[in-house]
PDB file of N, CA and C in Angstrom:
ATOM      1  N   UNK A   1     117.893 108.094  84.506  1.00  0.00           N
ATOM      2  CA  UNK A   1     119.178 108.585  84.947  1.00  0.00           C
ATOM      3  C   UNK A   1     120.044 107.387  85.318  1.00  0.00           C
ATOM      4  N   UNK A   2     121.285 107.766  85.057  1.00  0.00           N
ATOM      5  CA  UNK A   2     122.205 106.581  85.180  1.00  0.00           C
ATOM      6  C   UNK A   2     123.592 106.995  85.477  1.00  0.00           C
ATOM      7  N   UNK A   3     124.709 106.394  86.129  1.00  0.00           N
ATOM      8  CA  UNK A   3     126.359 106.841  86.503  1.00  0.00           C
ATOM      9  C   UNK A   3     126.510 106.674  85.115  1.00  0.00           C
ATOM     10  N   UNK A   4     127.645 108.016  85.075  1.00  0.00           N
ATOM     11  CA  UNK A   4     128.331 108.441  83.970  1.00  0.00           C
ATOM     12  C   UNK A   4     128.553 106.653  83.528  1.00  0.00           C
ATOM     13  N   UNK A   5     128.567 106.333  82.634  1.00  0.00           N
ATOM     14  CA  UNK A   5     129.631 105.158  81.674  1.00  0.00           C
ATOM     15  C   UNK A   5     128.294 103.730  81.818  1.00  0.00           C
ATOM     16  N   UNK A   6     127.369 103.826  82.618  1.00  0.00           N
ATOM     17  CA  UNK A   6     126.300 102.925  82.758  1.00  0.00           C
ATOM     18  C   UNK A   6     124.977 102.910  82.039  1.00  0.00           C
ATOM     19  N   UNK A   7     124.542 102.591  81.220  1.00  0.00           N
ATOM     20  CA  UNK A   7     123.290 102.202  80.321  1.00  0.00           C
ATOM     21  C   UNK A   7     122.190 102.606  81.721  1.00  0.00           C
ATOM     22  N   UNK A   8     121.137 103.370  81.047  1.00  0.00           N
ATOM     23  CA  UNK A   8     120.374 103.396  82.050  1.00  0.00           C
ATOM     24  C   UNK A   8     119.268 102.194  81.918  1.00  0.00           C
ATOM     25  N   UNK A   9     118.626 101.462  82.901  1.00  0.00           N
ATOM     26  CA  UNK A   9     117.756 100.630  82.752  1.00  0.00           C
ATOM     27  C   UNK A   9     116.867 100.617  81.767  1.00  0.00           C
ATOM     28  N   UNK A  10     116.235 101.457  81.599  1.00  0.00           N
ATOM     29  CA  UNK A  10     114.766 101.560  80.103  1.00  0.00           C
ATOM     30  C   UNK A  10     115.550 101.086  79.175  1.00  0.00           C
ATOM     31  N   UNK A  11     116.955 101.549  78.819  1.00  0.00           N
ATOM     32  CA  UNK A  11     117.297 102.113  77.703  1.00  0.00           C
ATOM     33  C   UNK A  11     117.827 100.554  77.145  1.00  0.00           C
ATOM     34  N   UNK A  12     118.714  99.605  78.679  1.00  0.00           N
ATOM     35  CA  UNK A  12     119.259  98.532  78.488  1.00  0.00           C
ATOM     36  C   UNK A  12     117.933  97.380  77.805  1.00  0.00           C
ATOM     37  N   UNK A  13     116.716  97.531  79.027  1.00  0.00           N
ATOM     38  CA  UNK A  13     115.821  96.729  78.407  1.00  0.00           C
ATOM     39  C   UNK A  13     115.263  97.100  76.910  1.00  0.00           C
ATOM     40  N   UNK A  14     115.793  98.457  76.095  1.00  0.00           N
ATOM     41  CA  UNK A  14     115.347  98.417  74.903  1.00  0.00           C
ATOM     42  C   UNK A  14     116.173  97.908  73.851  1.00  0.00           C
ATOM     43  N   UNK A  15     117.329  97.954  74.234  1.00  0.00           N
ATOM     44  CA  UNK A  15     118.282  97.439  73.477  1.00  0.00           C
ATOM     45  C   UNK A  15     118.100  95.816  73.294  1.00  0.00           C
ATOM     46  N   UNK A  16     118.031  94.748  74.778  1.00  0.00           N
ATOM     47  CA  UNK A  16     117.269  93.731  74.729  1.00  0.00           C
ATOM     48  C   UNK A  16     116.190  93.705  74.133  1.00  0.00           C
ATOM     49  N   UNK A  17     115.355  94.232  73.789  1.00  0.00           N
ATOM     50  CA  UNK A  17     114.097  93.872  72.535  1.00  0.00           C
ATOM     51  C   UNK A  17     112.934  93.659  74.050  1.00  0.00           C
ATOM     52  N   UNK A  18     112.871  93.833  75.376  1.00  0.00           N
ATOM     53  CA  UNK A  18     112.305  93.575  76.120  1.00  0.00           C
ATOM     54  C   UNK A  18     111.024  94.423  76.023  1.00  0.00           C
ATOM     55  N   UNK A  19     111.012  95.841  75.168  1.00  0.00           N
ATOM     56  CA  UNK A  19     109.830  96.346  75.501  1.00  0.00           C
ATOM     57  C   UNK A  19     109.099  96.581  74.243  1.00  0.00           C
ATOM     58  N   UNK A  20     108.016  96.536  74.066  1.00  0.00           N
ATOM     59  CA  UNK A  20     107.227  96.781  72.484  1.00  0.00           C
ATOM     60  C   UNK A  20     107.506  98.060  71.972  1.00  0.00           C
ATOM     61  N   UNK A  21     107.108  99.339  72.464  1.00  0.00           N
ATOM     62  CA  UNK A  21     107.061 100.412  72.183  1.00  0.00           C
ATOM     63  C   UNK A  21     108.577 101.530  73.839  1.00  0.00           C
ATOM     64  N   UNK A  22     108.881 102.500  72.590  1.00  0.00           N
ATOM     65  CA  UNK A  22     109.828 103.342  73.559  1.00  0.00           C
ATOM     66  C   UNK A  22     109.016 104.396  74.447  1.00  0.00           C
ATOM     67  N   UNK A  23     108.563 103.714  75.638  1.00  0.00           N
ATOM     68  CA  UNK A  23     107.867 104.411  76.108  1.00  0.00           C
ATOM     69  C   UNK A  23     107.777 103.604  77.239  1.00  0.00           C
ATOM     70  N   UNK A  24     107.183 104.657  78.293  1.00  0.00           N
ATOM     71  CA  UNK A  24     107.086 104.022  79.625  1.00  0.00           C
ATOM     72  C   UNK A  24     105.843 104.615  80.432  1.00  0.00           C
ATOM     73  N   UNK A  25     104.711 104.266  81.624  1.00  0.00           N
ATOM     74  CA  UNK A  25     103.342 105.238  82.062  1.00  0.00           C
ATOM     75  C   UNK A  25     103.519 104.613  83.389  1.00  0.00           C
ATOM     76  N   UNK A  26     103.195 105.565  84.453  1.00  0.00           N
ATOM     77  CA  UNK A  26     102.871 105.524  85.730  1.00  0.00           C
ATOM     78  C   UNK A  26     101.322 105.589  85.352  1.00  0.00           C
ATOM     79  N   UNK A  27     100.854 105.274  86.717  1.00  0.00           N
ATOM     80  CA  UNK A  27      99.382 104.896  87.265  1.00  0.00           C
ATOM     81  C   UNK A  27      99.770 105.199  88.661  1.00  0.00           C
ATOM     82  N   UNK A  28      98.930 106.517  88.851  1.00  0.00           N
ATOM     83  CA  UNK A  28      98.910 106.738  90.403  1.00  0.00           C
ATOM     84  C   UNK A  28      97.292 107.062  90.638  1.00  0.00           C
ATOM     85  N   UNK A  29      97.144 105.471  91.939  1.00  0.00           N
ATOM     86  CA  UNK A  29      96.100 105.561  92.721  1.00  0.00           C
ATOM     87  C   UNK A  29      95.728 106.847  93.120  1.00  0.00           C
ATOM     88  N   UNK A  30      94.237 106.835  93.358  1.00  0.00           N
ATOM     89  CA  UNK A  30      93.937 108.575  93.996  1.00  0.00           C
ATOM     90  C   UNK A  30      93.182 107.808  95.277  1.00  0.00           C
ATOM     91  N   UNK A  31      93.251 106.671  95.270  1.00  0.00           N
ATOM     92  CA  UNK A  31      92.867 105.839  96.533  1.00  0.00           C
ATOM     93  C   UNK A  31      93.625 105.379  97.425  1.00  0.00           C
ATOM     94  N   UNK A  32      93.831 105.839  98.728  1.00  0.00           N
ATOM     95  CA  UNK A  32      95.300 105.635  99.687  1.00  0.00           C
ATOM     96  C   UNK A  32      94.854 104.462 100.434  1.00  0.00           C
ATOM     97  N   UNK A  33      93.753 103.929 100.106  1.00  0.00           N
ATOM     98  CA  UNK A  33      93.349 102.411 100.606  1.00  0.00           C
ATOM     99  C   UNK A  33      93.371 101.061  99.844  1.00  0.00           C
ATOM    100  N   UNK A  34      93.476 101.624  98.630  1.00  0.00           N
ATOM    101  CA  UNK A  34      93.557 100.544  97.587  1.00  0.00           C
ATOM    102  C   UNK A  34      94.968 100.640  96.744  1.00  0.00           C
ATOM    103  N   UNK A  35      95.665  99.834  96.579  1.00  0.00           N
ATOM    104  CA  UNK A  35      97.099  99.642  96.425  1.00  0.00           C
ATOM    105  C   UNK A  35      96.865  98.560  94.790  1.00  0.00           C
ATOM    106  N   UNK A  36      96.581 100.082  93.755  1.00  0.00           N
ATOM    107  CA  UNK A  36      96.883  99.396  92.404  1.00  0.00           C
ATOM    108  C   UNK A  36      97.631 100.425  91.600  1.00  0.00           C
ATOM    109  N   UNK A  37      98.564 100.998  92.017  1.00  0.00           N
ATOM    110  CA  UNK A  37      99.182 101.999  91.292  1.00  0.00           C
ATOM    111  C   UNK A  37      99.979 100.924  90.277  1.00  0.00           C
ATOM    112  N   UNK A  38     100.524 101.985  89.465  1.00  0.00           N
ATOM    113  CA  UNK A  38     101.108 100.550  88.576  1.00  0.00           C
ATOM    114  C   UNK A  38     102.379 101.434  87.587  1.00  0.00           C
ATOM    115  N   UNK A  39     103.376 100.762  87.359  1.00  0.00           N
ATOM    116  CA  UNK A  39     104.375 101.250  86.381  1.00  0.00           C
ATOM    117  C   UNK A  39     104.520 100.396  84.845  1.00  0.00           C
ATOM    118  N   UNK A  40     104.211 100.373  83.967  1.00  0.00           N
ATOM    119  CA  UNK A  40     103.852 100.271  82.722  1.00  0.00           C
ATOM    120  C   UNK A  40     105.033  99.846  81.644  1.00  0.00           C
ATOM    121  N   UNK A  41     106.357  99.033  81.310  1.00  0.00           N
ATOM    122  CA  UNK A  41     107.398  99.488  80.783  1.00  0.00           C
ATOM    123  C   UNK A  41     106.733  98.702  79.393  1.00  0.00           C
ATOM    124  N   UNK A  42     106.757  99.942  78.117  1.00  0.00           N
ATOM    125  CA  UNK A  42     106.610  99.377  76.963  1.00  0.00           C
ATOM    126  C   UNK A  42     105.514  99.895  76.196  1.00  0.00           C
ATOM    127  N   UNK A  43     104.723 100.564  77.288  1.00  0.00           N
ATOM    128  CA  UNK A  43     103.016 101.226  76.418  1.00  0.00           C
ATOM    129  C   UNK A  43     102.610 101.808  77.379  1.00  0.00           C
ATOM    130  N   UNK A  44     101.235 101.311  77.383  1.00  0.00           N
ATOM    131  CA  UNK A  44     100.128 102.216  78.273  1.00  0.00           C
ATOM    132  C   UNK A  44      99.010 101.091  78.635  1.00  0.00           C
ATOM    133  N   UNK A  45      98.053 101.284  79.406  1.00  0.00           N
ATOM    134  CA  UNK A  45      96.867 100.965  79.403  1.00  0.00           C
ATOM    135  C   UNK A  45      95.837 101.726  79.372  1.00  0.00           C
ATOM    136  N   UNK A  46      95.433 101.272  78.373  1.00  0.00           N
ATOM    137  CA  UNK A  46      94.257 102.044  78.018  1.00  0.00           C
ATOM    138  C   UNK A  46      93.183 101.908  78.786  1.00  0.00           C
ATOM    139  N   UNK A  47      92.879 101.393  79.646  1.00  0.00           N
ATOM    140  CA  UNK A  47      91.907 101.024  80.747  1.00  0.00           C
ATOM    141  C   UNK A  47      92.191 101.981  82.092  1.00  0.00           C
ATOM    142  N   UNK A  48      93.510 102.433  82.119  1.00  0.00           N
ATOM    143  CA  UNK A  48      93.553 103.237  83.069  1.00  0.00           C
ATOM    144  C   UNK A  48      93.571 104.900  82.542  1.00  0.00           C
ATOM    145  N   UNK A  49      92.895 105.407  81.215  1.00  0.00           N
ATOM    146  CA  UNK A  49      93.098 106.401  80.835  1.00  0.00           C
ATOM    147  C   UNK A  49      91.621 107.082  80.685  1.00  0.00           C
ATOM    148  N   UNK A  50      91.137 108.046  81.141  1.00  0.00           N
ATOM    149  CA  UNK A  50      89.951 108.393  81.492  1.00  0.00           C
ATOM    150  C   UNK A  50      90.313 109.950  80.357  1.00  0.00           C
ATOM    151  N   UNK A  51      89.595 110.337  79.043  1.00  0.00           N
ATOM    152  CA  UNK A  51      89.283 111.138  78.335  1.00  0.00           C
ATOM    153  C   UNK A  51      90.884 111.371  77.483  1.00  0.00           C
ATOM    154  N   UNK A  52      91.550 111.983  76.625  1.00  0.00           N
ATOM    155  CA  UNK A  52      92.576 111.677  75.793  1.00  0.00           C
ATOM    156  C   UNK A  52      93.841 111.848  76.334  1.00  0.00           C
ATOM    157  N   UNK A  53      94.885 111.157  75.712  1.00  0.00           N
ATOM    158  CA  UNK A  53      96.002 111.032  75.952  1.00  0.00           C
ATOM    159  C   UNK A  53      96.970 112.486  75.737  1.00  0.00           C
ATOM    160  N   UNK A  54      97.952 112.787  76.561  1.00  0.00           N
ATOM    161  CA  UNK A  54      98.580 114.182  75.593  1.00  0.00           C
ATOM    162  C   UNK A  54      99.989 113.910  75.605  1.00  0.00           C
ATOM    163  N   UNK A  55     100.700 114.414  74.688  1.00  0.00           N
ATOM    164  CA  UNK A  55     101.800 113.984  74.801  1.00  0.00           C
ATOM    165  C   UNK A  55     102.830 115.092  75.173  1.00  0.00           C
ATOM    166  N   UNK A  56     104.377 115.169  75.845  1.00  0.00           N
ATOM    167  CA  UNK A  56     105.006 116.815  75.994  1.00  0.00           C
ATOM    168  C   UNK A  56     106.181 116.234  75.772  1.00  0.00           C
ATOM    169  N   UNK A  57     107.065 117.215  74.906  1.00  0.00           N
ATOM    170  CA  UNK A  57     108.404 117.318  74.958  1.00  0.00           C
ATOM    171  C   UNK A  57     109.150 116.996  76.368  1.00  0.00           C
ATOM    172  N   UNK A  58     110.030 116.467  76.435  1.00  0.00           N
ATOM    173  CA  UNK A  58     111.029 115.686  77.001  1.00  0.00           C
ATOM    174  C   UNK A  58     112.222 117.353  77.080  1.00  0.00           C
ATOM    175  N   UNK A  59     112.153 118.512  78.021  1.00  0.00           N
ATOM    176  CA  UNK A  59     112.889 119.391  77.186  1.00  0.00           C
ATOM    177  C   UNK A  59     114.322 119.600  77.844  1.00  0.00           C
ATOM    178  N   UNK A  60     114.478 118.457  79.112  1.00  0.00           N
ATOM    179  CA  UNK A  60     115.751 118.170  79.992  1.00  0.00           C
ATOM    180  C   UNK A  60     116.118 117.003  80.198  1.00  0.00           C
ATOM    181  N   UNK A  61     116.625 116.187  79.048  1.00  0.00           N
ATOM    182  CA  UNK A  61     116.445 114.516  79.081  1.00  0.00           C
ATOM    183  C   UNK A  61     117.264 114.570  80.413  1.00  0.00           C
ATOM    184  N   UNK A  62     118.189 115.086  80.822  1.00  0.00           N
ATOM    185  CA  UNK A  62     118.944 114.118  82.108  1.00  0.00           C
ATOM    186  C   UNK A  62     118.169 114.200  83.578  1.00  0.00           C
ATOM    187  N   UNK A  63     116.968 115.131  83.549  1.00  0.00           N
ATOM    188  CA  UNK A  63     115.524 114.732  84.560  1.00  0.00           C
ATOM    189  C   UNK A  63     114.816 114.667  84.264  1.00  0.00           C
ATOM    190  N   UNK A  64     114.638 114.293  83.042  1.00  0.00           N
ATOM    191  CA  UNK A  64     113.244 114.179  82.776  1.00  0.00           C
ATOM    192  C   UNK A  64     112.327 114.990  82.806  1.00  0.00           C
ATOM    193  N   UNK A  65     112.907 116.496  82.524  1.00  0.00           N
ATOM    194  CA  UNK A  65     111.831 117.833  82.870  1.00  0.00           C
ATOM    195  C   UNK A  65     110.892 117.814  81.679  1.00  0.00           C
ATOM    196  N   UNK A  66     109.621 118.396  81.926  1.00  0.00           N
ATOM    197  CA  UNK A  66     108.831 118.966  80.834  1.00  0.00           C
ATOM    198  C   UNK A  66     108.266 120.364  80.969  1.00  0.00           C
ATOM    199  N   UNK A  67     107.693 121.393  80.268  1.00  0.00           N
ATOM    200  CA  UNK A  67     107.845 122.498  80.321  1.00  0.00           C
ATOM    201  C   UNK A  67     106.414 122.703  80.669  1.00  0.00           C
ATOM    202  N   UNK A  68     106.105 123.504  81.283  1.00  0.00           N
ATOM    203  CA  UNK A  68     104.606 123.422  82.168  1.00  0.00           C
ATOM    204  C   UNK A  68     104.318 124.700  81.901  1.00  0.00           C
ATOM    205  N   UNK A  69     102.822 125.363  81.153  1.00  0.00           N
ATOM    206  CA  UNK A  69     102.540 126.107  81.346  1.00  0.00           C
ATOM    207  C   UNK A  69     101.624 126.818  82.145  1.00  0.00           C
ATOM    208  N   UNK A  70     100.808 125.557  83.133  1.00  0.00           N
ATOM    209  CA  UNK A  70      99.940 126.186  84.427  1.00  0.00           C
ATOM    210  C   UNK A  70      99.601 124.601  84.699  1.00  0.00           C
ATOM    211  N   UNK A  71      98.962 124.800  86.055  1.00  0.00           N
ATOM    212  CA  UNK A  71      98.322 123.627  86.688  1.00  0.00           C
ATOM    213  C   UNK A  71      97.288 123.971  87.374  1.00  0.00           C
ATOM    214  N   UNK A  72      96.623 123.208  86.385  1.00  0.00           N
ATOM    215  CA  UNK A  72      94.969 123.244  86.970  1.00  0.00           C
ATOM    216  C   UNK A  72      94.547 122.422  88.232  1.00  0.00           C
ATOM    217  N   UNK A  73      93.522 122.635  89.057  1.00  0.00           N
ATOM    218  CA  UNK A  73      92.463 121.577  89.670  1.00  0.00           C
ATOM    219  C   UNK A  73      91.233 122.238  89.284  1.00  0.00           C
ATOM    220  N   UNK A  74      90.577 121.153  88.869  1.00  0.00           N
ATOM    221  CA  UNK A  74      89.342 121.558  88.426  1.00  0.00           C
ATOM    222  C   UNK A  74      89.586 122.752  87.453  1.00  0.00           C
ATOM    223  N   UNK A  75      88.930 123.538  87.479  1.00  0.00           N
ATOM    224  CA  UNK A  75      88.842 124.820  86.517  1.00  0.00           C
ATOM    225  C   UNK A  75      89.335 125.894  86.708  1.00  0.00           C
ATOM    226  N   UNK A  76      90.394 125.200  88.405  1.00  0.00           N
ATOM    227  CA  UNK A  76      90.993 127.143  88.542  1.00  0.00           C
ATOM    228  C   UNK A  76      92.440 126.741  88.373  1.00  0.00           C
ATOM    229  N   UNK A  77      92.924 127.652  88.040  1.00  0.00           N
ATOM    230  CA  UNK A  77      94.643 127.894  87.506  1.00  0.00           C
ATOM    231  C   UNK A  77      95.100 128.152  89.288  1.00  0.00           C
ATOM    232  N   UNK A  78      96.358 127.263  89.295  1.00  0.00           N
ATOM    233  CA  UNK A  78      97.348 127.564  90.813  1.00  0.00           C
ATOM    234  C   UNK A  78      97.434 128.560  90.328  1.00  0.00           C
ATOM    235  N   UNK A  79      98.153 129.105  89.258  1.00  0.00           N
ATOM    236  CA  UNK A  79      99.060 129.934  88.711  1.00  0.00           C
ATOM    237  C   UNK A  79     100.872 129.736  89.622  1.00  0.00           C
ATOM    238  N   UNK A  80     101.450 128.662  89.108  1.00  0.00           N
ATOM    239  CA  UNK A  80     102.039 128.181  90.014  1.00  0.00           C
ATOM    240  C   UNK A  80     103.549 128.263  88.792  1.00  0.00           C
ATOM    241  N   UNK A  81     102.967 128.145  87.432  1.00  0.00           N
ATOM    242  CA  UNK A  81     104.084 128.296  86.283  1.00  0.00           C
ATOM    243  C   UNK A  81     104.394 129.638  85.859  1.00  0.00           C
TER     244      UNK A  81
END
């Protein structure tokens, strides 16, 4: 997100040639004692990805919404979508 008439950051560093791939990955710690969360501009790490990658439509570019059809923990549905 960016003011009306302003390049948003990702978009400026892609135009600069700054990032390999159009894409960007958070890394959020599940450890509130250990401080390695991490923001990614350009790919992924594959070292921080535990069983396959998925990918979702983008279906409100100006927040960044994606369309959710339930959220799991473990094996039970919130039923929250």
């Amino acid at each position: 997100m960016a003011e009306p008439g302003l390049t948003p950051f990702f978009n400026a560093m892609m135009k600069q040639g700054l990032v390999e791939q159009n894409m960007f990955a958070f890394y959020m710690s599940m450890n509130p004692l250990v401080d390695d969360s991490e923001l990614v501009f350009g790919g992924y790490d594959n070292d921080r990805i535990e069983g396959r990658l998925s990918w979702h439509p983008v279906i409100e570019k100006l927040f960044w919404s994606l369309n959710l059809e339930d959220v799991h923990i473990g094996n039970r549905s919130l039923g929250i979508c």
